[in-house]
N, C-alpha and C. Protein backbone atom coordinates (compact mmCIF):
# COMPACT_ATOMS: atom_id res chain seq x y z
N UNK A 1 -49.79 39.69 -214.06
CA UNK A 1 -48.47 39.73 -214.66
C UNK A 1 -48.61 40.17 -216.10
N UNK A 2 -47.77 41.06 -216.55
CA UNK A 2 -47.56 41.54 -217.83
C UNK A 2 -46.94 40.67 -218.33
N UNK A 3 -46.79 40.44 -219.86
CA UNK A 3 -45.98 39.45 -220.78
C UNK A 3 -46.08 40.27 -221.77
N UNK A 4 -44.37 40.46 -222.63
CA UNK A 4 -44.56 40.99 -224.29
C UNK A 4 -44.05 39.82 -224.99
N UNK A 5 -44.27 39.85 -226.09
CA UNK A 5 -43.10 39.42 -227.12
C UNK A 5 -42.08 39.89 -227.30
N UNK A 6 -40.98 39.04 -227.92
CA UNK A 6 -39.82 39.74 -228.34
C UNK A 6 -40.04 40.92 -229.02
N UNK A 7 -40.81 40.73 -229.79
CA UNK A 7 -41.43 42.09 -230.92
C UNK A 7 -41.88 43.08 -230.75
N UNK A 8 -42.22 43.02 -229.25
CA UNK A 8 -42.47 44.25 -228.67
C UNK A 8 -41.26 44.66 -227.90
N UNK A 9 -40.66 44.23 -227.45
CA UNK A 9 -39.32 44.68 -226.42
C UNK A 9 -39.08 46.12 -226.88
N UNK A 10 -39.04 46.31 -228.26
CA UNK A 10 -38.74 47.91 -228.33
C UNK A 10 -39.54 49.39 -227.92
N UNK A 11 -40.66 48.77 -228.20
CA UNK A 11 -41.86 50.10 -227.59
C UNK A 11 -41.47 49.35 -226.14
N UNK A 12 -41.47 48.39 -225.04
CA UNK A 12 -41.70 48.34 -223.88
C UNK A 12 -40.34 49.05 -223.73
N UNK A 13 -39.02 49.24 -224.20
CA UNK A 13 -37.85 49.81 -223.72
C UNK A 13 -38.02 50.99 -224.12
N UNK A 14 -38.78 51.70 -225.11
CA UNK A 14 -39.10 52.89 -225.04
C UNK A 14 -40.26 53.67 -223.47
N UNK A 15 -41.52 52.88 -223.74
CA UNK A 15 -42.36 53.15 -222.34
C UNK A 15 -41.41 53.07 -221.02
N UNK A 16 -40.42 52.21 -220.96
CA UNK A 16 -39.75 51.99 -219.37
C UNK A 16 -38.77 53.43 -219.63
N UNK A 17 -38.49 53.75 -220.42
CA UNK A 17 -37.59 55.13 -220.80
C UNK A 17 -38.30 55.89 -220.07
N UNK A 18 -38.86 56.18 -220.74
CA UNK A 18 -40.19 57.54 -220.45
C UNK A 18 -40.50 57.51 -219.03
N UNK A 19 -40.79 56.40 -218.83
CA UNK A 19 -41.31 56.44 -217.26
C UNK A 19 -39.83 56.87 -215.84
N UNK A 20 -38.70 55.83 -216.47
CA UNK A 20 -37.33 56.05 -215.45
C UNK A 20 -36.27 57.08 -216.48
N UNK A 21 -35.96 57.65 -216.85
CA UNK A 21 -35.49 58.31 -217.52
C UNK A 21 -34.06 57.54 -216.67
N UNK A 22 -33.83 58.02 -215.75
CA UNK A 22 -32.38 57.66 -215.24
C UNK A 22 -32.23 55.93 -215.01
N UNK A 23 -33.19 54.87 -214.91
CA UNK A 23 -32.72 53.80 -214.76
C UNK A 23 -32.86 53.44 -216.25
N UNK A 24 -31.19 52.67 -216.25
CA UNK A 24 -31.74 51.77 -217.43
C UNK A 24 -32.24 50.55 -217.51
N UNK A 25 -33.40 50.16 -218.60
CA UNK A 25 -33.77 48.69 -218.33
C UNK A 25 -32.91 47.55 -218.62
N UNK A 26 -33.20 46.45 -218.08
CA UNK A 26 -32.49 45.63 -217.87
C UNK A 26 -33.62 43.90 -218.34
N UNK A 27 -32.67 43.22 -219.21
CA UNK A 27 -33.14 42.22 -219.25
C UNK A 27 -32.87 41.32 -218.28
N UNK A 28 -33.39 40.08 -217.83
CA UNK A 28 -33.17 39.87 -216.76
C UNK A 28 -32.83 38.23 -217.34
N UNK A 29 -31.95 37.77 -218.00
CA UNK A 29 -31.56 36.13 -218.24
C UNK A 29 -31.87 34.96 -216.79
N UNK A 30 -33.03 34.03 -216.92
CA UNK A 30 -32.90 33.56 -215.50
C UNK A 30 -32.82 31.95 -215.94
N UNK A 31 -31.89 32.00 -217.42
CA UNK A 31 -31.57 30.54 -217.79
C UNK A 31 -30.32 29.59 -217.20
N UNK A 32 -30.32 28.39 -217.08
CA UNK A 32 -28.60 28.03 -216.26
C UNK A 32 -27.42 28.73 -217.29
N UNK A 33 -26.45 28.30 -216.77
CA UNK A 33 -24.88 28.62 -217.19
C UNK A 33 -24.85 27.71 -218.50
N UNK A 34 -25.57 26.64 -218.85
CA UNK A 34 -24.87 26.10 -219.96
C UNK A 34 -26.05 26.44 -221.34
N UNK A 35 -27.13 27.08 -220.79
CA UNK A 35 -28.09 27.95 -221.58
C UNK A 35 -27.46 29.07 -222.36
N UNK A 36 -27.06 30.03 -220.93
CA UNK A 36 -26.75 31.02 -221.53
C UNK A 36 -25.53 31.30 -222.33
N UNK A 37 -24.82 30.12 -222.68
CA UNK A 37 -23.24 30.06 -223.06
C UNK A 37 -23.96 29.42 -224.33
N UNK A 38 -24.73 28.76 -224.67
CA UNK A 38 -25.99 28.15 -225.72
C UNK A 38 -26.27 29.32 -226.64
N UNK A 39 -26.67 30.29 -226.30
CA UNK A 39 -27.88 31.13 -226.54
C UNK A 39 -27.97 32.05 -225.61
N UNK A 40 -27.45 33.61 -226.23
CA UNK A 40 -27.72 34.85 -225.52
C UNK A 40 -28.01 35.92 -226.44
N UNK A 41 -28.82 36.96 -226.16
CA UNK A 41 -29.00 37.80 -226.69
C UNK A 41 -28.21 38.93 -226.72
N UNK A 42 -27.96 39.35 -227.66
CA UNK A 42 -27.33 40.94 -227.33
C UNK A 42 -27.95 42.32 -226.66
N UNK A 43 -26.94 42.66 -225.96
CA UNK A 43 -27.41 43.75 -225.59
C UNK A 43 -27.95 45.27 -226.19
N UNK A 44 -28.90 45.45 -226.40
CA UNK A 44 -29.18 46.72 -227.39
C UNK A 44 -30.33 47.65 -226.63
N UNK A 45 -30.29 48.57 -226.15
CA UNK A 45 -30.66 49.67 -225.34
C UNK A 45 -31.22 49.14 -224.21
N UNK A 46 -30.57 48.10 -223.62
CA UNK A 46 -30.58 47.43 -222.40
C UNK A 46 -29.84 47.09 -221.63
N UNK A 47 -29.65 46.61 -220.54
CA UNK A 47 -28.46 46.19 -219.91
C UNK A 47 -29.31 44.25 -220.09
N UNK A 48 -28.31 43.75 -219.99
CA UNK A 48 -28.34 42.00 -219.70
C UNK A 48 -27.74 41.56 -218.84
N UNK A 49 -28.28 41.13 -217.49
CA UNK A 49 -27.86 40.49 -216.51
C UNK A 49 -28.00 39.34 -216.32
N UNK A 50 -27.59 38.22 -216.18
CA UNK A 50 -27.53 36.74 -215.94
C UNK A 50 -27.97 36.47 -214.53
N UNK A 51 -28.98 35.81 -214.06
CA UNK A 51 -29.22 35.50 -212.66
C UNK A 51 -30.06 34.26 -213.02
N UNK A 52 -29.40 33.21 -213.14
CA UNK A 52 -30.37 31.66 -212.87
C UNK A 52 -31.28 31.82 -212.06
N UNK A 53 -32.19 30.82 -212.12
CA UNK A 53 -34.05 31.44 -211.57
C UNK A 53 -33.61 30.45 -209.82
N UNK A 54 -32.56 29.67 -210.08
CA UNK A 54 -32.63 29.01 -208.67
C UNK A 54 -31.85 30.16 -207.63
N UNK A 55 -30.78 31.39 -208.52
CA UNK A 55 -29.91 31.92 -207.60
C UNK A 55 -30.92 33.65 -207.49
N UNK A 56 -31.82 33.72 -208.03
CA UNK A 56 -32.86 34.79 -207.80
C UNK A 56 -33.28 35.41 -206.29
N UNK A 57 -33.55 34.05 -205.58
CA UNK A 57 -34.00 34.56 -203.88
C UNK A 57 -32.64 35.25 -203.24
N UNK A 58 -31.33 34.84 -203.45
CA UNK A 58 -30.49 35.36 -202.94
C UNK A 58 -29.52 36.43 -203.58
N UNK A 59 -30.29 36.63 -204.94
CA UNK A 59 -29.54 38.03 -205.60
C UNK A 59 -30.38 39.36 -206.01
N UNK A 60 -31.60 39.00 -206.08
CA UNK A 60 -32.53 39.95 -206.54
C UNK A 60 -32.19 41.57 -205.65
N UNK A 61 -31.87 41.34 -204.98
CA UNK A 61 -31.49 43.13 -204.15
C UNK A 61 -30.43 43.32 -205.05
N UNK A 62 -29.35 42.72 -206.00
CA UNK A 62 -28.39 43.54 -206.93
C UNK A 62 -29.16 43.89 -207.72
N UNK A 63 -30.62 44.34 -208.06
CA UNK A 63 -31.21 45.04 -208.96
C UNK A 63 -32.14 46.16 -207.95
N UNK A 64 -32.32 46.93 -208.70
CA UNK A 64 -32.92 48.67 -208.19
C UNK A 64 -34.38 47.93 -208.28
N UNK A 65 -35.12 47.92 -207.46
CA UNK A 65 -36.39 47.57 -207.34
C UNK A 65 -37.75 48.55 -208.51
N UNK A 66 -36.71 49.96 -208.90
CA UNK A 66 -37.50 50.38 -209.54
C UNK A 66 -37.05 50.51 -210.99
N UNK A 67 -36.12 49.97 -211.09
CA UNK A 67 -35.71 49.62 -212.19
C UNK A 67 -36.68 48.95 -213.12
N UNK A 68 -36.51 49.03 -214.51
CA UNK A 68 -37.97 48.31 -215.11
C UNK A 68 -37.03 47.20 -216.03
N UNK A 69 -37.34 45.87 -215.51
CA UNK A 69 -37.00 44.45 -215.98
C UNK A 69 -37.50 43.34 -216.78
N UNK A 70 -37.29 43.19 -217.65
CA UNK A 70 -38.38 42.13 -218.74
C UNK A 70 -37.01 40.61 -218.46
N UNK A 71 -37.79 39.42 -217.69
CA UNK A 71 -37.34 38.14 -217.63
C UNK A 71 -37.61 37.46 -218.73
N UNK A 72 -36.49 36.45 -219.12
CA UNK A 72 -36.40 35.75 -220.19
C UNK A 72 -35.46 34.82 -219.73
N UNK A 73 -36.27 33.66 -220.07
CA UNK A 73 -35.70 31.93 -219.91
C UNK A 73 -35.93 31.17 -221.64
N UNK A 74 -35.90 30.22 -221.57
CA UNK A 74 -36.38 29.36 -222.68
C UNK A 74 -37.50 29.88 -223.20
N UNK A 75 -38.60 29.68 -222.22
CA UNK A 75 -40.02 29.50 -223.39
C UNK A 75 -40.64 30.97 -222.60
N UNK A 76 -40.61 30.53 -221.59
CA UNK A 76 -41.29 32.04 -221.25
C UNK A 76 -42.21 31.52 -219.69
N UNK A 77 -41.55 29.98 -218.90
CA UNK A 77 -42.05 29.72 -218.05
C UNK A 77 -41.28 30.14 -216.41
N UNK A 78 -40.10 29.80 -216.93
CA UNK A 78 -39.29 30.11 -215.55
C UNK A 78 -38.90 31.35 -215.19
N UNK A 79 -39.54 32.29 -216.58
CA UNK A 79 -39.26 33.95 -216.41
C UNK A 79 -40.25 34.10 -215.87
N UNK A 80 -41.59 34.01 -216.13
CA UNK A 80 -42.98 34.26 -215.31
C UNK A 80 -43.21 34.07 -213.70
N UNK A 81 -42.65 32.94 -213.71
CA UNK A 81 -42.27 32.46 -212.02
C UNK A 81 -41.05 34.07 -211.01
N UNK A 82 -40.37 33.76 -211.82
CA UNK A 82 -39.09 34.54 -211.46
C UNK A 82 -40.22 36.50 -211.45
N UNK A 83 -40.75 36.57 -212.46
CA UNK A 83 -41.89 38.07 -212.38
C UNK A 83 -42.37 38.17 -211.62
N UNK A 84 -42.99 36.99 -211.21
CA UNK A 84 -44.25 36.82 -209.89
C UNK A 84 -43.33 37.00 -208.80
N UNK A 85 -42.00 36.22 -208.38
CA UNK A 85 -41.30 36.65 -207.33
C UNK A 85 -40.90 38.23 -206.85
N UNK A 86 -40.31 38.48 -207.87
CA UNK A 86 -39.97 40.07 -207.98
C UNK A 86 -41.27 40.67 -207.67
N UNK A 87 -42.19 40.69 -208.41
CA UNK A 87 -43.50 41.66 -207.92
C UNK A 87 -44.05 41.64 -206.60
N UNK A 88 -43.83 40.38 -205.90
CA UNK A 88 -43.97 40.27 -205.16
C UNK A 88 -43.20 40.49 -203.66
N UNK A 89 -41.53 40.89 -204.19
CA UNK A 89 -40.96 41.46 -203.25
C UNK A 89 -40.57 43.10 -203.94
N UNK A 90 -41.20 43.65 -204.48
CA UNK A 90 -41.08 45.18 -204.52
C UNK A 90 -41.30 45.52 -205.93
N UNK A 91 -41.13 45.00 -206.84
CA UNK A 91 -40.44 45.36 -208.04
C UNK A 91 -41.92 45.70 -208.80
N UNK A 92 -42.06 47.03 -209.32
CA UNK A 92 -43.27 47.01 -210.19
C UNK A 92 -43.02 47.25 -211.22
N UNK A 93 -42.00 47.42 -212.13
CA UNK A 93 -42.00 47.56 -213.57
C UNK A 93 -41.22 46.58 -213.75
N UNK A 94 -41.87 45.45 -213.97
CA UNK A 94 -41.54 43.97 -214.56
C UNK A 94 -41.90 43.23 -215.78
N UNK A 95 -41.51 42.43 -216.24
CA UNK A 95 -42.72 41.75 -217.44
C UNK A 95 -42.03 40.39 -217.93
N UNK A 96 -42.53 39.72 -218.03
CA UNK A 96 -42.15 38.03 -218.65
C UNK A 96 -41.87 38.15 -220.31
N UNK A 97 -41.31 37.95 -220.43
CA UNK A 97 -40.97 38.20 -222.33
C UNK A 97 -41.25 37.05 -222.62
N UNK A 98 -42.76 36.73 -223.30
CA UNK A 98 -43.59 35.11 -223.75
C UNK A 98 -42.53 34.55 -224.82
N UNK A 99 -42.37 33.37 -224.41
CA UNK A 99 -41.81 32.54 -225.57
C UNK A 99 -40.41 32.44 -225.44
N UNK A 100 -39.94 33.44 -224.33
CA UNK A 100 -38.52 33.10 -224.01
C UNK A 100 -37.61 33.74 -225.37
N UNK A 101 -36.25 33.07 -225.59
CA UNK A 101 -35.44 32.97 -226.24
C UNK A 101 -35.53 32.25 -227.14
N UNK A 102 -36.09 31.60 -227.42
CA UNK A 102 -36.83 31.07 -228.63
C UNK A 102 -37.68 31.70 -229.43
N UNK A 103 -38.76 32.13 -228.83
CA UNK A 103 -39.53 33.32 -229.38
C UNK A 103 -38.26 34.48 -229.93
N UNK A 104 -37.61 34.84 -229.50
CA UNK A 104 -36.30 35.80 -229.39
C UNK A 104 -35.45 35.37 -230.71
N UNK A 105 -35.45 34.43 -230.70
CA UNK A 105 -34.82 34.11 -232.15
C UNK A 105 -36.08 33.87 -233.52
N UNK A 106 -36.64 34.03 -233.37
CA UNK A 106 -37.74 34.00 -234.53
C UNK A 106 -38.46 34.91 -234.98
N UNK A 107 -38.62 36.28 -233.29
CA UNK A 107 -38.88 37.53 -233.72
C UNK A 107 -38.24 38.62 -233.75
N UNK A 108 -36.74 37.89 -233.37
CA UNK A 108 -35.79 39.44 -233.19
C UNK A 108 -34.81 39.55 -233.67
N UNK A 109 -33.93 37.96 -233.07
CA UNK A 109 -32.95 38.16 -233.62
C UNK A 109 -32.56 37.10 -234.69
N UNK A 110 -32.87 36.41 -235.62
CA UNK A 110 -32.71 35.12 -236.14
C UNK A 110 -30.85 34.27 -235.90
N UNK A 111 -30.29 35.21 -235.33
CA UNK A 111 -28.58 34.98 -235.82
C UNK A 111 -28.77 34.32 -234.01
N UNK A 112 -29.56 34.20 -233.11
CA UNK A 112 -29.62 33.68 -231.74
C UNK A 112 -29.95 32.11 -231.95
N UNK A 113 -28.73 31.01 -231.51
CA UNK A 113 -28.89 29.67 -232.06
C UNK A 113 -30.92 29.68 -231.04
N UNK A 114 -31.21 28.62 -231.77
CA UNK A 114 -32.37 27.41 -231.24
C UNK A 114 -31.80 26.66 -230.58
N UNK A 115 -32.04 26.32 -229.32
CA UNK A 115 -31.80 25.06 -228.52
C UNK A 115 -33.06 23.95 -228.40
């Protein structure tokens, strides 16, 4: 499994460019409903989709398998889980974004509350 930092998200949304020219990447939020109403990131040369890590087995086909996806939860545990799933049902341009949304507010965006 791949993992970046927040700090990298921009060269990895550049590399997933280059590689899909026509898909765009997509962050992949797999925190609950009262997380992401907490604490969300903005969208900036990405798309942001919301899919809780429990509703994943039964939604993951609303994403393009070749689509290239960086997961992000809290710390950077329930996105890794949620990577390993996906890779494991098709998806090869994936990656766990370490440290979550937390990390996310300390290396990207500071104006993203701390929970």
């Amino acid at each position: 499994m791949i993992s970046i930092h927040p700090a990298q998200l921009t060269e990895w949304l550049e590399k997933a460019r280059s590689k899909s020219p026509d898909l765009r990447p997509v962050v992949l939020d797999v925190r609950e409903p009262w997380e992401f109403q907490t604490a969300a990131v903005k969208p900036d040369g990405f798309d942001l989709v919301h899919m809780p890590m429990r509703s994943v087995p039964a939604r993951y086909l609303e994403l393009d398998r070749k689509q290239p996806v960086a997961c992000l939860c809290h710390h950077g545990a329930r996105s890794a889980q949620v990577v390993h799933f996906l890779m494991q049902n098709g998806f090869s341009e994936v990656v766990n974004i370490h440290g979550g949304i937390n990390a996310w507010a300390r290396e990207r965006d500071p104006s993203v509350p701390v929970y």
